[in-house]
C-alpha atoms as a PDB file:
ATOM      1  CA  UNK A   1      -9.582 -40.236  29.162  1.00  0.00           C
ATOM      2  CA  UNK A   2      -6.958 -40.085  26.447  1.00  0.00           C
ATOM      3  CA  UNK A   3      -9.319 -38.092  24.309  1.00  0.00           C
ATOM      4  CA  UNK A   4     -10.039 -35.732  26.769  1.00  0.00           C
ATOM      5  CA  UNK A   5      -5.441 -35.392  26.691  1.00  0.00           C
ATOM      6  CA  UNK A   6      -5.244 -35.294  23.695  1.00  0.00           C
ATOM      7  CA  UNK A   7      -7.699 -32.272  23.099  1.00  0.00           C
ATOM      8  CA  UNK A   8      -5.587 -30.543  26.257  1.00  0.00           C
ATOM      9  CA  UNK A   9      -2.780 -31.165  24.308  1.00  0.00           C
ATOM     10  CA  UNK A  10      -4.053 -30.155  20.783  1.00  0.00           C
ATOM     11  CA  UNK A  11      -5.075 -27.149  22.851  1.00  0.00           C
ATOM     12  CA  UNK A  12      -2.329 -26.549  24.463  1.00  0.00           C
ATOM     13  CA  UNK A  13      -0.235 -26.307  21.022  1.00  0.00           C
ATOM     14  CA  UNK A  14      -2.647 -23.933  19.432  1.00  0.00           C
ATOM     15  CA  UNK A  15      -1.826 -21.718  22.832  1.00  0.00           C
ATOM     16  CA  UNK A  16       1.417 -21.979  22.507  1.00  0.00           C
ATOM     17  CA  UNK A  17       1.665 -21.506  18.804  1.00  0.00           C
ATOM     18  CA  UNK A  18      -0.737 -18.453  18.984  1.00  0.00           C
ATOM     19  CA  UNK A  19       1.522 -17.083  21.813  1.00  0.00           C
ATOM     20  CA  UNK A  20       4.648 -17.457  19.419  1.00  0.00           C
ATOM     21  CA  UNK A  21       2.505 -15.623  16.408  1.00  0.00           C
ATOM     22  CA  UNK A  22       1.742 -12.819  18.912  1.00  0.00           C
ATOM     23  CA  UNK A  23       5.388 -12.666  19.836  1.00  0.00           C
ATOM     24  CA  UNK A  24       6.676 -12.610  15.955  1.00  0.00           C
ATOM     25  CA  UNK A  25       3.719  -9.778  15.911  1.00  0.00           C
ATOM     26  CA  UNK A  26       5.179  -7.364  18.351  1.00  0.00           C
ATOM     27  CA  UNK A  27       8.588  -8.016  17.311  1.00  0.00           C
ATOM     28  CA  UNK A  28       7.568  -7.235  13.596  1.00  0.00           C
ATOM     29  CA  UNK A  29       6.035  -3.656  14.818  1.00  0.00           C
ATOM     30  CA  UNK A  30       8.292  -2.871  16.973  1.00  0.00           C
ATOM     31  CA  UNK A  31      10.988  -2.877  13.857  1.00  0.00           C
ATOM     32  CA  UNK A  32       8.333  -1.467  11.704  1.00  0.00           C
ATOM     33  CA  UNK A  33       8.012   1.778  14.210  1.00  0.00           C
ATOM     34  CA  UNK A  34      11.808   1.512  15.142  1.00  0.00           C
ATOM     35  CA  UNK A  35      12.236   2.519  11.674  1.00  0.00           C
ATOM     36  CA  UNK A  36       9.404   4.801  10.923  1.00  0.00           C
ATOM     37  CA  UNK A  37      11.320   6.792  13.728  1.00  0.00           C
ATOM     38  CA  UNK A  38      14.597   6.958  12.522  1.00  0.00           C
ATOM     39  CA  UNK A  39      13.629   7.878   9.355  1.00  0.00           C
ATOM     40  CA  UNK A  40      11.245  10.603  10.335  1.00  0.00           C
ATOM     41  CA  UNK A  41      14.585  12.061  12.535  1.00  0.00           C
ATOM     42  CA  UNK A  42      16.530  11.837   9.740  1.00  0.00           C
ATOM     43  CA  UNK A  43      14.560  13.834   7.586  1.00  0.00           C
ATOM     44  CA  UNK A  44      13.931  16.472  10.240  1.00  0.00           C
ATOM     45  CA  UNK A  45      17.986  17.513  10.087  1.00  0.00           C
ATOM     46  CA  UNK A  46      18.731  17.308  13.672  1.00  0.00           C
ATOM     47  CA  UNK A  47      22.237  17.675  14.814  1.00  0.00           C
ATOM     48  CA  UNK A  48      23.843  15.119  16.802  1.00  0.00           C
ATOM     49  CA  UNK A  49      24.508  15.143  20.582  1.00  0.00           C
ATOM     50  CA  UNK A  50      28.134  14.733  19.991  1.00  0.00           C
ATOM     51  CA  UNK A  51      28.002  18.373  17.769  1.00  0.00           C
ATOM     52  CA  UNK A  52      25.518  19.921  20.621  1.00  0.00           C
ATOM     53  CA  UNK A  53      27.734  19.295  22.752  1.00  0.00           C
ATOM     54  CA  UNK A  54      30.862  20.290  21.311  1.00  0.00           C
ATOM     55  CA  UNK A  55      29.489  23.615  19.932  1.00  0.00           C
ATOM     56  CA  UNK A  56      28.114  24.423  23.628  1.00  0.00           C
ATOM     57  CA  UNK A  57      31.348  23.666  25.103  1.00  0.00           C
ATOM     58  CA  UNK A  58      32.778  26.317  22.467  1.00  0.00           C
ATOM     59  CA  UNK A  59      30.271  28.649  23.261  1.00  0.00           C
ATOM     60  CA  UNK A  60      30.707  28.753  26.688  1.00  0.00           C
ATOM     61  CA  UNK A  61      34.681  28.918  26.402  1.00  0.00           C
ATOM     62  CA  UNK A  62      33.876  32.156  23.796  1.00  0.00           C
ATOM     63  CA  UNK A  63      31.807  33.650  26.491  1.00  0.00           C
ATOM     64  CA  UNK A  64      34.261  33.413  29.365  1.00  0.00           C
ATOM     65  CA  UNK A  65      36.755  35.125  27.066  1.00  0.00           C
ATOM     66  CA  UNK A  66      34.277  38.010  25.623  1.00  0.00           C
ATOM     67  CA  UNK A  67      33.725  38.813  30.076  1.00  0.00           C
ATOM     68  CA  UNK A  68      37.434  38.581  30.451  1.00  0.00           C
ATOM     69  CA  UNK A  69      38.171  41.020  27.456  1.00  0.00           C
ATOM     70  CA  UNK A  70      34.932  43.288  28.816  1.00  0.00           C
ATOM     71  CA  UNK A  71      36.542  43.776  31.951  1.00  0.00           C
ATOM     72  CA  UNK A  72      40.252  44.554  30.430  1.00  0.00           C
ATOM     73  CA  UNK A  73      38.935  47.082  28.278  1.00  0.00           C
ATOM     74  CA  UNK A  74      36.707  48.461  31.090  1.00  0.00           C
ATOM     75  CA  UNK A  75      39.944  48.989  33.227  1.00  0.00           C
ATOM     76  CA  UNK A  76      42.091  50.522  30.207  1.00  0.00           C
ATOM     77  CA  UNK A  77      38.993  52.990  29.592  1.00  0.00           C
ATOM     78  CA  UNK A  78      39.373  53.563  32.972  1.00  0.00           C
ATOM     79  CA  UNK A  79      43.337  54.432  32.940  1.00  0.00           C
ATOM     80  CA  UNK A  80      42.677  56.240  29.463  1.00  0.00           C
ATOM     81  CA  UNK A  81      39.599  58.574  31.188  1.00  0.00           C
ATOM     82  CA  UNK A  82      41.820  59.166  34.430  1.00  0.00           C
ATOM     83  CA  UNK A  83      44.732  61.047  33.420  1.00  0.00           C
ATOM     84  CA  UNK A  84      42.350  63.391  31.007  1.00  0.00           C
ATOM     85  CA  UNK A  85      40.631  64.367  33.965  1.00  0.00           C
ATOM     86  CA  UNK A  86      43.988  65.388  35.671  1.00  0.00           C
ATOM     87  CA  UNK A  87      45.638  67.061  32.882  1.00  0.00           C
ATOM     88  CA  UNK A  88      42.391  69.535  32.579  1.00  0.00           C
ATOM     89  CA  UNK A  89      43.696  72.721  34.678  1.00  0.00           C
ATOM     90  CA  UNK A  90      41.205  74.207  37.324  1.00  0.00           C
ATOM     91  CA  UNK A  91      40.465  77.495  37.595  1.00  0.00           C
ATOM     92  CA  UNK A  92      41.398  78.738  41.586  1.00  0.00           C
ATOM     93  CA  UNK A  93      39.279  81.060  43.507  1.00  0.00           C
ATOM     94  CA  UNK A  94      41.994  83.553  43.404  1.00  0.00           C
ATOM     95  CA  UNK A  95      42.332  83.270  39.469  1.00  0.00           C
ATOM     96  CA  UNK A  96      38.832  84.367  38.823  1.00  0.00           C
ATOM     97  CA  UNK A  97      38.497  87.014  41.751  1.00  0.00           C
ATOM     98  CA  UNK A  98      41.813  88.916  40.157  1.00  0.00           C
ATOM     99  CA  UNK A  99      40.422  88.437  36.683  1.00  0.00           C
ATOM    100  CA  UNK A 100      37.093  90.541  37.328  1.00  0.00           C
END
């Protein structure tokens, strides 16, 4: 009977060992592609969330001002095209009847 343990337990090493190997294994290619990854980002040039972010914050400020300053000049072309057409004299009925 002891043979027969010790052969579970020679066994049961090799498992265990092979189990740790397989382990190191994954680890190993996990760092491998980890940094096959970040390097292939960093050559590609992309921008950083924290930039995104900041320049679409910027953007959207810039467009809430360009509406704001659409509508201000709308109502000052407005004013401006008002008083022309009230300053243009109209001819009467009685203006052109005595003129022919």
């Amino acid at each position: 009977m002891q043979t027969n343990s010790r052969i579970f337990d020679d066994i049961a090493r090799l498992a265990s060992g092979a189990l740790g190997t397989a382990q190191g294994v994954k680890t190993e290619w996990d760092n491998l592609l980890h940094q096959r990854m970040e390097r292939m980002i960093a050559n590609m040039d992309l921008v950083p969330r924290e930039e995104f972010d900041a320049i679409k914050a910027m953007v959207v400020s810039l467009s809430e001002t360009v509406e704001k300053q659409q509508a201000q000049i709308a109502a000052l072309e407005k004013k401006v095209a008002s008083p022309r057409k009230a300053a243009t004299p109209r001819k009467s009925k009685a203006s052109t009847k005595s003129d022919s």
